[in-house]
PDB file of N, CA and C in Angstrom:
ATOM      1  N   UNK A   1       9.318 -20.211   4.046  1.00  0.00           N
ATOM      2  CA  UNK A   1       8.281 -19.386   4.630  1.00  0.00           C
ATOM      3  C   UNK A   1       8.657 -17.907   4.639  1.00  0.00           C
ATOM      4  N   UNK A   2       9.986 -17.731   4.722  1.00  0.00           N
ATOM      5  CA  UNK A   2      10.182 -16.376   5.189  1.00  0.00           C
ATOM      6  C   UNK A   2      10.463 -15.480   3.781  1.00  0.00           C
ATOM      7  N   UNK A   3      10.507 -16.457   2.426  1.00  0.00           N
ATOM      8  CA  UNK A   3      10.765 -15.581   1.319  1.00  0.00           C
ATOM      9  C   UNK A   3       9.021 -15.408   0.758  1.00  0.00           C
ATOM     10  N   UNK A   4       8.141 -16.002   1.222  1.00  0.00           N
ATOM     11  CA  UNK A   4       7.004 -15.702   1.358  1.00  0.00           C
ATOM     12  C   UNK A   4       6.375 -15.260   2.130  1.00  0.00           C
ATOM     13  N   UNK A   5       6.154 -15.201   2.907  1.00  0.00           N
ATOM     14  CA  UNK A   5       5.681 -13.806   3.748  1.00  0.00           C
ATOM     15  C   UNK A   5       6.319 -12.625   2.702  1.00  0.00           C
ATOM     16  N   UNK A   6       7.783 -12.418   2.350  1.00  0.00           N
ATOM     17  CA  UNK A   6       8.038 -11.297   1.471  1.00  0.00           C
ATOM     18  C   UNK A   6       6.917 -11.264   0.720  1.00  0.00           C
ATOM     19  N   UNK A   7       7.000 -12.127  -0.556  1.00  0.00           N
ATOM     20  CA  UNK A   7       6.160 -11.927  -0.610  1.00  0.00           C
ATOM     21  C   UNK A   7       4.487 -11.448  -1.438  1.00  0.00           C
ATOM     22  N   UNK A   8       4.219 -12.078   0.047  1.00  0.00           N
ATOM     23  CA  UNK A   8       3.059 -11.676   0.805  1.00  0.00           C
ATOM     24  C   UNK A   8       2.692 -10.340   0.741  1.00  0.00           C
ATOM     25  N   UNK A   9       3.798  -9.894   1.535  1.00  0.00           N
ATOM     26  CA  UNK A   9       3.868  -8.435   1.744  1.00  0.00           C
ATOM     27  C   UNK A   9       4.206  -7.263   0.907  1.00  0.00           C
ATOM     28  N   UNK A  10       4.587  -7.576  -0.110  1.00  0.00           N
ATOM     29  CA  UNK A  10       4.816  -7.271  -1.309  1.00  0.00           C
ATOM     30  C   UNK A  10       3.377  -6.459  -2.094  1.00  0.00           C
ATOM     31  N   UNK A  11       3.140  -8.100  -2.430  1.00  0.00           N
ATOM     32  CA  UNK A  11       1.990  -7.916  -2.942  1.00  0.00           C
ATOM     33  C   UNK A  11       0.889  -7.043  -2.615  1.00  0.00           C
ATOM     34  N   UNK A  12       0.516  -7.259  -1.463  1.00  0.00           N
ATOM     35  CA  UNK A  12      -0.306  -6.233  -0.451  1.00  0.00           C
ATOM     36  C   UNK A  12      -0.434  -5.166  -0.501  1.00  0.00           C
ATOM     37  N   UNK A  13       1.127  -4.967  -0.372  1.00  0.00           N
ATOM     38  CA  UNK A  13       1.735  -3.307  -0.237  1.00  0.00           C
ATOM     39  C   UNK A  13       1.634  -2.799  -1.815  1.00  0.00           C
ATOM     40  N   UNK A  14       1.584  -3.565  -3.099  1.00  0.00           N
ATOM     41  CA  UNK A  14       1.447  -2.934  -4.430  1.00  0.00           C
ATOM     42  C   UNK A  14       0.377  -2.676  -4.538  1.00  0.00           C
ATOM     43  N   UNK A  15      -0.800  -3.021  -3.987  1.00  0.00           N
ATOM     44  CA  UNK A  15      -2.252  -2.650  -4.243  1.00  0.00           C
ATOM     45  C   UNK A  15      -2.210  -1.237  -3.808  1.00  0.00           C
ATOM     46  N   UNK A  16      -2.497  -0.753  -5.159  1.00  0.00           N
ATOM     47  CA  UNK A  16      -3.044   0.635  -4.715  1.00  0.00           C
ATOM     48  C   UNK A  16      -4.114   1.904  -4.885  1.00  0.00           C
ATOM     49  N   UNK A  17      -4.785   1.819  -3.662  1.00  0.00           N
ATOM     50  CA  UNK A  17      -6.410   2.209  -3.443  1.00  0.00           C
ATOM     51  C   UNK A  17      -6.327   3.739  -4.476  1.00  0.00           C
ATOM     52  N   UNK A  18      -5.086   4.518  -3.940  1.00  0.00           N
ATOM     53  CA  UNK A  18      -4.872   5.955  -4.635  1.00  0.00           C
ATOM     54  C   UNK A  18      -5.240   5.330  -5.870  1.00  0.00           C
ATOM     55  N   UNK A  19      -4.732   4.723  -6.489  1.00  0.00           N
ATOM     56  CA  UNK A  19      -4.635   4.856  -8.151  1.00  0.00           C
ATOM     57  C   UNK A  19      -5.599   4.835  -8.765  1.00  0.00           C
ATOM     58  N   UNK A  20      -5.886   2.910  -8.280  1.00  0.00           N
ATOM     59  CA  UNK A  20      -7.413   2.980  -8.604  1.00  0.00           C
ATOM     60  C   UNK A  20      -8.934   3.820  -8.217  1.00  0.00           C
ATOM     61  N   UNK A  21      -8.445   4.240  -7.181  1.00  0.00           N
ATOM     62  CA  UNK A  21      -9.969   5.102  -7.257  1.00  0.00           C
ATOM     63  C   UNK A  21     -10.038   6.773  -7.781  1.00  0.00           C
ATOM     64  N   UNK A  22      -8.402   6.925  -8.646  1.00  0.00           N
ATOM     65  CA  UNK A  22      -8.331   7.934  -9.339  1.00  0.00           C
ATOM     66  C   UNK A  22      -8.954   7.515 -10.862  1.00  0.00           C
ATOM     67  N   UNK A  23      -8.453   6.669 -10.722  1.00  0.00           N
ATOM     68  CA  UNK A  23      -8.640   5.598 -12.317  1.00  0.00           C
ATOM     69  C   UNK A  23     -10.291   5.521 -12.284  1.00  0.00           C
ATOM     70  N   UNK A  24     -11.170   5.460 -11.343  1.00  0.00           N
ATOM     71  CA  UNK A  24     -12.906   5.046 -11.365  1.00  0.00           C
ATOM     72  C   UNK A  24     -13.878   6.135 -11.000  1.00  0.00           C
ATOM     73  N   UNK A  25     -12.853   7.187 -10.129  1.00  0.00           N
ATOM     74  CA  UNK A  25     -14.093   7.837  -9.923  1.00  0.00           C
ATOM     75  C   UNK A  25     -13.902   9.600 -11.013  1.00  0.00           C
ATOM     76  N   UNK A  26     -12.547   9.646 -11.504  1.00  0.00           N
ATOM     77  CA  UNK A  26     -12.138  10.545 -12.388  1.00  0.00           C
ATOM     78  C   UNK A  26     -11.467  10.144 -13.926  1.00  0.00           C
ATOM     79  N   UNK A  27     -10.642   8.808 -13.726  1.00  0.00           N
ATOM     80  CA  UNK A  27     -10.192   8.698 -14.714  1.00  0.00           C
ATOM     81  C   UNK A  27      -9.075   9.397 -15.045  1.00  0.00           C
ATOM     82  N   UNK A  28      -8.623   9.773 -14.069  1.00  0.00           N
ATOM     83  CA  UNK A  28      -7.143   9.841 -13.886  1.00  0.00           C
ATOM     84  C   UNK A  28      -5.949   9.448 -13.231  1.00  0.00           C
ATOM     85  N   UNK A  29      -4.918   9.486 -12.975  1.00  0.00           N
ATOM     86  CA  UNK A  29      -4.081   8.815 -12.949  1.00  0.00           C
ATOM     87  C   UNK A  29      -3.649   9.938 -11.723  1.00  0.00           C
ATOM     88  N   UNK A  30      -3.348   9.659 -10.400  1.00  0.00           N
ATOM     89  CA  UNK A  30      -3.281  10.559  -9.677  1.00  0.00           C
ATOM     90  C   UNK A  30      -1.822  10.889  -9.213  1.00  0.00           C
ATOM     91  N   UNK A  31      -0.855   9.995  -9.754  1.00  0.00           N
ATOM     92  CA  UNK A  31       0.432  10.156  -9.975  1.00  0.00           C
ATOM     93  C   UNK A  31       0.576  11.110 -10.707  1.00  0.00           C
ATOM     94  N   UNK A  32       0.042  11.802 -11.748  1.00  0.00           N
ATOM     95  CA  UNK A  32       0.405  12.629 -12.797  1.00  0.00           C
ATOM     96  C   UNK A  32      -0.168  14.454 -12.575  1.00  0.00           C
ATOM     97  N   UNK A  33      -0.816  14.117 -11.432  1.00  0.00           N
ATOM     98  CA  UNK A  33      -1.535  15.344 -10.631  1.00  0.00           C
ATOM     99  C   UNK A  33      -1.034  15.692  -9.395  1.00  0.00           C
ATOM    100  N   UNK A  34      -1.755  16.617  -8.930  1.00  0.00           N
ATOM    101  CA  UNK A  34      -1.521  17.480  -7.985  1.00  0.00           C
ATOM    102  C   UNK A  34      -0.439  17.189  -7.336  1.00  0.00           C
ATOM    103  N   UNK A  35       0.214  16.742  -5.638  1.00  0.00           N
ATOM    104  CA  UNK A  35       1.266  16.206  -5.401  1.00  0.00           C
ATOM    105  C   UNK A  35       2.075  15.060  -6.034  1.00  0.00           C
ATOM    106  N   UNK A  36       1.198  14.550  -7.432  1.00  0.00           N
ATOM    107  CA  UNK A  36       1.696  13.413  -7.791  1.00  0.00           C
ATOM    108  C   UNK A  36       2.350  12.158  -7.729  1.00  0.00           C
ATOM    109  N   UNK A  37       1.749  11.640  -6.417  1.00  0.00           N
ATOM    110  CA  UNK A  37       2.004  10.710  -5.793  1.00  0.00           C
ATOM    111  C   UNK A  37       0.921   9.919  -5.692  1.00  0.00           C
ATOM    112  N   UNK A  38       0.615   8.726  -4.999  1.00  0.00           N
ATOM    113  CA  UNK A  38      -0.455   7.547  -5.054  1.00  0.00           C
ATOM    114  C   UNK A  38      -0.531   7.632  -3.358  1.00  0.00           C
ATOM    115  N   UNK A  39      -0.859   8.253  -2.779  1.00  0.00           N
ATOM    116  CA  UNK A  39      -0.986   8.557  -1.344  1.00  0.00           C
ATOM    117  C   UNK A  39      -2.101   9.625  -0.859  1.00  0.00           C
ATOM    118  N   UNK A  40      -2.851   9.226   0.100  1.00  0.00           N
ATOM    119  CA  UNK A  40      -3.631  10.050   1.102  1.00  0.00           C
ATOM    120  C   UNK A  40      -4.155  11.361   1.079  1.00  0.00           C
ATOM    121  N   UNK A  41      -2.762  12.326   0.777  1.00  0.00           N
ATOM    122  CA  UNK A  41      -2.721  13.491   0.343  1.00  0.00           C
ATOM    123  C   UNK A  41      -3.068  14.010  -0.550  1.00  0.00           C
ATOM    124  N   UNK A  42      -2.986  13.268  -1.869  1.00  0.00           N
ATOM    125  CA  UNK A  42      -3.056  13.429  -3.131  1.00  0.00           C
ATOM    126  C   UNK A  42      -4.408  13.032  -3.259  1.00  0.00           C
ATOM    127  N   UNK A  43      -5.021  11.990  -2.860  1.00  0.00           N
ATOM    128  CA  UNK A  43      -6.265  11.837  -3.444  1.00  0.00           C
ATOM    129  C   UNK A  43      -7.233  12.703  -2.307  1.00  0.00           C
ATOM    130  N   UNK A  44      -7.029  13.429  -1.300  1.00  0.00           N
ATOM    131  CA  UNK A  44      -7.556  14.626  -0.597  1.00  0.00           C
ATOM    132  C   UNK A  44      -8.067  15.367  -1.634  1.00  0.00           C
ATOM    133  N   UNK A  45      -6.522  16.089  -1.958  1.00  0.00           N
ATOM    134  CA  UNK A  45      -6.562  17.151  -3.442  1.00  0.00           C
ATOM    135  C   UNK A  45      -7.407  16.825  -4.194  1.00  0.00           C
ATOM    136  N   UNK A  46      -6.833  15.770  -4.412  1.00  0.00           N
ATOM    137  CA  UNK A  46      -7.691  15.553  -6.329  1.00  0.00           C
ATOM    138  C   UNK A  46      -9.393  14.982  -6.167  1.00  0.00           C
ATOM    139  N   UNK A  47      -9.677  14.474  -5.012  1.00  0.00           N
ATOM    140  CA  UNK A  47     -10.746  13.410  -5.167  1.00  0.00           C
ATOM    141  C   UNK A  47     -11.640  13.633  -3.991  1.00  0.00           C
ATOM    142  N   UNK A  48     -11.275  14.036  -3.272  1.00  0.00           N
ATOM    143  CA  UNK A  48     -12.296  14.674  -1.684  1.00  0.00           C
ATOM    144  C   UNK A  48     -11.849  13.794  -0.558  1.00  0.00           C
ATOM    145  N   UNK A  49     -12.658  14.119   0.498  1.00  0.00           N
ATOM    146  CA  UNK A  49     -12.220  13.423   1.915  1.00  0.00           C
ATOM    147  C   UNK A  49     -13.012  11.934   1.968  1.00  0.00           C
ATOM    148  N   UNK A  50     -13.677  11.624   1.093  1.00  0.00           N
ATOM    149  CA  UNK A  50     -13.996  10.297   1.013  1.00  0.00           C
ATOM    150  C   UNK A  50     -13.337   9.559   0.832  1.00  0.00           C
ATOM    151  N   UNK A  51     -13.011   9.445  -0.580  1.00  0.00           N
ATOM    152  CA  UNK A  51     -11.813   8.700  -0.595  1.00  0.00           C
ATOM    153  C   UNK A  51     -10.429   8.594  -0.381  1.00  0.00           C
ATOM    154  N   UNK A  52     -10.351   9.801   0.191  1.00  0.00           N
ATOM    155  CA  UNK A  52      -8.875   9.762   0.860  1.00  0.00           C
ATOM    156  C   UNK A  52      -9.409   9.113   1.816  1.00  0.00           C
ATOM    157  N   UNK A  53     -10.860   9.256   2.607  1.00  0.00           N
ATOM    158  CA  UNK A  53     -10.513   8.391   3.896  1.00  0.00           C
ATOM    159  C   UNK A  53     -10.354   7.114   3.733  1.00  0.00           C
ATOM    160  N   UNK A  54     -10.973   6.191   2.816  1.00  0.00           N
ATOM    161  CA  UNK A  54     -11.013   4.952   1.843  1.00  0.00           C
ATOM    162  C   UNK A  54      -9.159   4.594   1.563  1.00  0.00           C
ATOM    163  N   UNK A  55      -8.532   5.330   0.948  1.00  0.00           N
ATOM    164  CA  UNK A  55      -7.031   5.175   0.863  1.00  0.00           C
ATOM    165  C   UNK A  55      -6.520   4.798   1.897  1.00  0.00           C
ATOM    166  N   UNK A  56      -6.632   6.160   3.093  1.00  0.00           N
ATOM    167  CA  UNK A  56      -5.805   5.987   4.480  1.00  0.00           C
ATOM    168  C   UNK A  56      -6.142   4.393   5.311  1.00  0.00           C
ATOM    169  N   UNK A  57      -7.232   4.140   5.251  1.00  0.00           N
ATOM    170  CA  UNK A  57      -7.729   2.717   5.902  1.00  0.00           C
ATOM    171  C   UNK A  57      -7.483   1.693   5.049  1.00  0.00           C
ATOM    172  N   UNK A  58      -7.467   1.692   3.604  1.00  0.00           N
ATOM    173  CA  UNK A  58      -6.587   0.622   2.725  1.00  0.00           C
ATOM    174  C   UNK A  58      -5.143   1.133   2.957  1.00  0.00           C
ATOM    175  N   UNK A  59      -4.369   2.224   3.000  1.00  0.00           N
ATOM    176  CA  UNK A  59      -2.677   1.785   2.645  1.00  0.00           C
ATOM    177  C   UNK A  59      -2.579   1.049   4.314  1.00  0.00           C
ATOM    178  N   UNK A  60      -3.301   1.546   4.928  1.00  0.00           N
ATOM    179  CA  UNK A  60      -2.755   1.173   6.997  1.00  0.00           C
ATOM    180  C   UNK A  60      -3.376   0.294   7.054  1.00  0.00           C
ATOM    181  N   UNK A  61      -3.838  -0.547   6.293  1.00  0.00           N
ATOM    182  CA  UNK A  61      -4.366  -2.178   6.644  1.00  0.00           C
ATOM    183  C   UNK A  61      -3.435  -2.802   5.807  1.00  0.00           C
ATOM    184  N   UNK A  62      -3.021  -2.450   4.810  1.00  0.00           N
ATOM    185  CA  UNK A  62      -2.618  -3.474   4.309  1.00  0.00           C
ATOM    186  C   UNK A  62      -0.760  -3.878   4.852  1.00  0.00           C
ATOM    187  N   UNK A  63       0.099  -3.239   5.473  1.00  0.00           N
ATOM    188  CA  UNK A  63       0.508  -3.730   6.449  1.00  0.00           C
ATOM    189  C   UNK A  63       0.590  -4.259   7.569  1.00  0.00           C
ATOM    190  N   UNK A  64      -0.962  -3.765   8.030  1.00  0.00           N
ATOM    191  CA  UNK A  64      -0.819  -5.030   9.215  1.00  0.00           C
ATOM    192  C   UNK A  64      -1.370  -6.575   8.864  1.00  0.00           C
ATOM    193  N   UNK A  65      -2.068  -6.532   7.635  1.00  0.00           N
ATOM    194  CA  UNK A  65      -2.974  -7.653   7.020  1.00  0.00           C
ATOM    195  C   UNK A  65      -1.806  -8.555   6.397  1.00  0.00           C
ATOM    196  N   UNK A  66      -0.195  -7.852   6.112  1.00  0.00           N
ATOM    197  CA  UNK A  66       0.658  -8.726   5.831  1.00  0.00           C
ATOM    198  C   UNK A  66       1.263  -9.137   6.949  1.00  0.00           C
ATOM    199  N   UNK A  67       1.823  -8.201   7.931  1.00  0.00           N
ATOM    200  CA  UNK A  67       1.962  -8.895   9.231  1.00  0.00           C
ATOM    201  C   UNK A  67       1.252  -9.876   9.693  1.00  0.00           C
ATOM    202  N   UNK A  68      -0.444  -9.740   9.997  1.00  0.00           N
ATOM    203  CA  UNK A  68      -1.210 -10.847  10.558  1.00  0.00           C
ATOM    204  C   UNK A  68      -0.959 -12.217   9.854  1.00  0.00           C
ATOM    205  N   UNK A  69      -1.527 -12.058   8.059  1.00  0.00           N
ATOM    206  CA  UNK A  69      -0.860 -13.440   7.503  1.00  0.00           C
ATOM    207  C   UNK A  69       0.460 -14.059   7.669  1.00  0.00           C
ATOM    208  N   UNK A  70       1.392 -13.215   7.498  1.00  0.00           N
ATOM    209  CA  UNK A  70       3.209 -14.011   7.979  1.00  0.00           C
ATOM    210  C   UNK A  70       2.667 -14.790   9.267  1.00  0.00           C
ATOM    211  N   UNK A  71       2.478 -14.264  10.010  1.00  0.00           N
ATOM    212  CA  UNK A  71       2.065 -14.594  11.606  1.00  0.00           C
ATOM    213  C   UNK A  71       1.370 -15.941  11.421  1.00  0.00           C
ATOM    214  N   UNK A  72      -0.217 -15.304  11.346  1.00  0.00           N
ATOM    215  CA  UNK A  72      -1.380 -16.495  11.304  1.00  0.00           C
ATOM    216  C   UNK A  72      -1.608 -17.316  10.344  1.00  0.00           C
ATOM    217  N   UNK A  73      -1.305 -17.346   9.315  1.00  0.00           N
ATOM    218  CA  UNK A  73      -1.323 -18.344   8.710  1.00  0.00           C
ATOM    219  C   UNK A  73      -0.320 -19.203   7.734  1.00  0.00           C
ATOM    220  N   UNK A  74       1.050 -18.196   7.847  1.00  0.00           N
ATOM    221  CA  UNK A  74       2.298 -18.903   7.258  1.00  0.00           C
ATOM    222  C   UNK A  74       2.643 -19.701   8.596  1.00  0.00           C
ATOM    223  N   UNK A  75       2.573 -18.731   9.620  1.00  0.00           N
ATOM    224  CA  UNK A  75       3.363 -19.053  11.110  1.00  0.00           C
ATOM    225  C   UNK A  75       4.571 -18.873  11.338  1.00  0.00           C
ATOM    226  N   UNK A  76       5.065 -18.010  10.639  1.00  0.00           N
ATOM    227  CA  UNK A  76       6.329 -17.279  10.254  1.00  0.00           C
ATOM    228  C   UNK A  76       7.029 -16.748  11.871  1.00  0.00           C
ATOM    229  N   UNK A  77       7.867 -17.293  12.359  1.00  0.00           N
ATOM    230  CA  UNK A  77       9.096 -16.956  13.639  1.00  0.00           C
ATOM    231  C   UNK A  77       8.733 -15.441  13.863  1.00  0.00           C
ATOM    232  N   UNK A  78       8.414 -15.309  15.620  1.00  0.00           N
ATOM    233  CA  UNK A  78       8.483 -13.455  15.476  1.00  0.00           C
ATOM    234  C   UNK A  78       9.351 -12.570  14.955  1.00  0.00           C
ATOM    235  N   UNK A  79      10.242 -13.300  15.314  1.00  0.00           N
ATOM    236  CA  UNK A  79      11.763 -12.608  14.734  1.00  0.00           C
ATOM    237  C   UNK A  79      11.662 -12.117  13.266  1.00  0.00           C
ATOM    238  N   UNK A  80      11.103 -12.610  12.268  1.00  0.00           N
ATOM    239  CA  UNK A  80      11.066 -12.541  10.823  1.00  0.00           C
ATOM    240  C   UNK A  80       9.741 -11.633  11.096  1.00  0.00           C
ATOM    241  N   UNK A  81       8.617 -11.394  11.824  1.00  0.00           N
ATOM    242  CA  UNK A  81       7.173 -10.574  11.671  1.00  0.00           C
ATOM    243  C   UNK A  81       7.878  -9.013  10.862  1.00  0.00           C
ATOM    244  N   UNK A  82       8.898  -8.756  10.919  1.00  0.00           N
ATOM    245  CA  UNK A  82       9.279  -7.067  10.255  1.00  0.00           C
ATOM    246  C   UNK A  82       9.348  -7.335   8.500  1.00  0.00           C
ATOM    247  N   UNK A  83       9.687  -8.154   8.190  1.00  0.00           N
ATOM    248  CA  UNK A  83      10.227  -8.774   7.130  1.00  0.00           C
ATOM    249  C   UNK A  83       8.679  -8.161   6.062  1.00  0.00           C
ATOM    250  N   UNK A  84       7.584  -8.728   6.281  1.00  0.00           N
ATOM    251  CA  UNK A  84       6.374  -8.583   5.615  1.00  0.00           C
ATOM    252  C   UNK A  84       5.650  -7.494   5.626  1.00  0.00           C
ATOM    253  N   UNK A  85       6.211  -6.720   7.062  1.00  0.00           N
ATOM    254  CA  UNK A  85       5.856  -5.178   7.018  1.00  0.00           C
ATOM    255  C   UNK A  85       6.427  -4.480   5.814  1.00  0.00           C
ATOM    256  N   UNK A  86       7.704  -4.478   6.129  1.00  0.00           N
ATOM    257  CA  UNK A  86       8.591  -3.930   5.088  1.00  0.00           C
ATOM    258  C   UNK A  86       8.809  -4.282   3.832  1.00  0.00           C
ATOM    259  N   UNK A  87       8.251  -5.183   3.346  1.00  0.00           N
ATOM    260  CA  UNK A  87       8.131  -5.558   2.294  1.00  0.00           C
ATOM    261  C   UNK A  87       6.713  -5.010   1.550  1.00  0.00           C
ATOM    262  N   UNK A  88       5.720  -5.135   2.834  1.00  0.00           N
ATOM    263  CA  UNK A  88       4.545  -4.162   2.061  1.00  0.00           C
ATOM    264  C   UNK A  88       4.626  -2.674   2.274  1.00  0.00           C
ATOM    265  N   UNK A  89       5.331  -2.017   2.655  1.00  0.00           N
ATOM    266  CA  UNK A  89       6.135  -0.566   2.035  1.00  0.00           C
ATOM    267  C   UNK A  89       6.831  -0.702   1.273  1.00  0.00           C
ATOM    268  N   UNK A  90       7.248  -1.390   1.167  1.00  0.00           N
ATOM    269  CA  UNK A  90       8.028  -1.443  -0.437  1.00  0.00           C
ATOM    270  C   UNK A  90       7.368  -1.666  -1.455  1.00  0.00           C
ATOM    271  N   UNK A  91       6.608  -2.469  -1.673  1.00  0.00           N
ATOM    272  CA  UNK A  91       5.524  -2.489  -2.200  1.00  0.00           C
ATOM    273  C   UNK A  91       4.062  -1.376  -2.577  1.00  0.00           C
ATOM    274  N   UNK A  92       4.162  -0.770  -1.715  1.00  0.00           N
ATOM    275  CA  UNK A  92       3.437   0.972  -1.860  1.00  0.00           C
ATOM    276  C   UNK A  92       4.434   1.514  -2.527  1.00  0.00           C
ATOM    277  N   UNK A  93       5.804   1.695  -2.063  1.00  0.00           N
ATOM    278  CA  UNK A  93       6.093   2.778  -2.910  1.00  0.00           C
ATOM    279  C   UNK A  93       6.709   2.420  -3.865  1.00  0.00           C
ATOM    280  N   UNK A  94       6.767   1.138  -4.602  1.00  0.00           N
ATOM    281  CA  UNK A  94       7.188   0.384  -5.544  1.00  0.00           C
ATOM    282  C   UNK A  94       6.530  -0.318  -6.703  1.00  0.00           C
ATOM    283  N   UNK A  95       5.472  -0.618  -6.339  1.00  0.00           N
ATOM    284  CA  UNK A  95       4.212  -1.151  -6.965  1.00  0.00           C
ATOM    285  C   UNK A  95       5.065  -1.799  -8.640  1.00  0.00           C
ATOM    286  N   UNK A  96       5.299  -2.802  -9.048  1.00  0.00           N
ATOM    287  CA  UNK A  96       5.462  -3.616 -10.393  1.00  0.00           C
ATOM    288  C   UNK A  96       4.385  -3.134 -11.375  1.00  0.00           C
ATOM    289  N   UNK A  97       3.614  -2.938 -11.070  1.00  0.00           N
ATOM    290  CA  UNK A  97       2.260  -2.992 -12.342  1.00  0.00           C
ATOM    291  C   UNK A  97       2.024  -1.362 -12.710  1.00  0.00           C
ATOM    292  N   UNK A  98       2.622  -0.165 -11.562  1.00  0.00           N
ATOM    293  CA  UNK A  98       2.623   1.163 -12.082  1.00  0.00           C
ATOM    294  C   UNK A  98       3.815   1.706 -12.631  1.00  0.00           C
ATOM    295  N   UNK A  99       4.917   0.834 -12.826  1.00  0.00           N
ATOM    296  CA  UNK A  99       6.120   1.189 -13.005  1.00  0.00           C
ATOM    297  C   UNK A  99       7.269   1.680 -12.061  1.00  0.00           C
ATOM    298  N   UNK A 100       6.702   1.029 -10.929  1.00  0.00           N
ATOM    299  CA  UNK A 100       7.531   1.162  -9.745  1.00  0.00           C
ATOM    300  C   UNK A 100       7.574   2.670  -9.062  1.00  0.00           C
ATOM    301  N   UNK A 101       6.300   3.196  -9.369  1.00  0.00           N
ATOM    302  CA  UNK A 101       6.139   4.548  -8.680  1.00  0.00           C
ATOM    303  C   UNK A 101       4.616   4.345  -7.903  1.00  0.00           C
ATOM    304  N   UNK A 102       4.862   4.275  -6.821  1.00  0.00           N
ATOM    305  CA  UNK A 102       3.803   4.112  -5.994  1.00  0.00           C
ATOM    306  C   UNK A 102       3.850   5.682  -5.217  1.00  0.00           C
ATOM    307  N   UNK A 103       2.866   5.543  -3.982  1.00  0.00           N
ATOM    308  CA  UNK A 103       3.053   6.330  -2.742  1.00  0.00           C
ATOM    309  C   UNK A 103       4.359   6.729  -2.271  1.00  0.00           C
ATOM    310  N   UNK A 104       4.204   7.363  -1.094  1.00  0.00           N
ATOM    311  CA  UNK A 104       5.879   7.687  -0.141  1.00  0.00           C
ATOM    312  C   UNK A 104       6.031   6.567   0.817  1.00  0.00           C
ATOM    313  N   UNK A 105       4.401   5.533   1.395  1.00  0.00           N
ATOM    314  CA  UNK A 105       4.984   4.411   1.917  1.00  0.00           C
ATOM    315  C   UNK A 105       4.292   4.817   3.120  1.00  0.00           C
ATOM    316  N   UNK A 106       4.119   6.224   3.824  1.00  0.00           N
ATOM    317  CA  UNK A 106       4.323   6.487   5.203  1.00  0.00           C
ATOM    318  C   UNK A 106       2.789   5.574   5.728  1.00  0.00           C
ATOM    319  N   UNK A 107       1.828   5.636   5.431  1.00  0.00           N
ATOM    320  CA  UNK A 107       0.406   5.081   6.413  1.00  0.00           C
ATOM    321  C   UNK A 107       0.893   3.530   5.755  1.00  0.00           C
ATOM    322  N   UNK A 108       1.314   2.634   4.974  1.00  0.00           N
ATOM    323  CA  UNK A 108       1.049   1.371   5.017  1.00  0.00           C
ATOM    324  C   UNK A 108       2.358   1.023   6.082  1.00  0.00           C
ATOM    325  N   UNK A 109       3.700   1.810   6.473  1.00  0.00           N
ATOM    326  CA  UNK A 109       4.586   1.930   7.613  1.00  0.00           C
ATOM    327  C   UNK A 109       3.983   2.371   8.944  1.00  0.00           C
ATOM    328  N   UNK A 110       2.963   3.072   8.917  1.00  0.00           N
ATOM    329  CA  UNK A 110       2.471   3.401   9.907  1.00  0.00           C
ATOM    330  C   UNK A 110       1.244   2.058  10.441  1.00  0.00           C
ATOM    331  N   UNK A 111       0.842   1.870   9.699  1.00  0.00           N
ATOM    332  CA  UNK A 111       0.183  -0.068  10.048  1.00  0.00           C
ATOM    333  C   UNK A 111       0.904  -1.089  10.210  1.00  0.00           C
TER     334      UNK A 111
END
């Protein structure tokens, strides 16, 4: 259970709202712009306060949405509940499918 919840949380934490909604609503790659990062800030800059607000409420859900699953439906020991947090920050700022350059991590740590 507890190498799943990882993960879980993993996974979660690689989804990333920055990229793709640089990728749909410009067609760019928002890593390669302005602060060049896949975070909040960056899609401010590049993309407006919409979808940064869209980012900030996807990267800060999707740590607690790995917490809640470890919890509610693995049933994962409290003791282990940090495990899936931290794994979906790692997962933001790690992401497998962008080449391991995600965000800085801070709003899906801050959920």
């Amino acid at each position: 259970m507890v190498l799943l919840a990882g993960v879980v949380g993993y996974s979660l934490g690689s989804l990333s709202p920055a990229w793709l909604l640089g990728k749909l609503l410009k067609g760019i790659d928002v890593r390669e712009q302005g602060y060049r990062n896949a975070g909040t800030r960056n899609v401010y800059h590049l993309l407006g306060a919409f979808p940064a607000g869209i980012t900030a409420v996807l990267d800060l859900g999707k740590g607690i949405a790995a917490v809640l699953i470890a919890d509610r439906l693995l049933g994962l020991p409290e003791i282990w509940l940090p495990l899936p947090a931290w794994a979906a920050v790692l997962g933001h700022i790690f992401p497998f499918y962008l080449g391991f350059r995600g965000g800085k991590g801070m709003a899906t740590a801050l959920g």
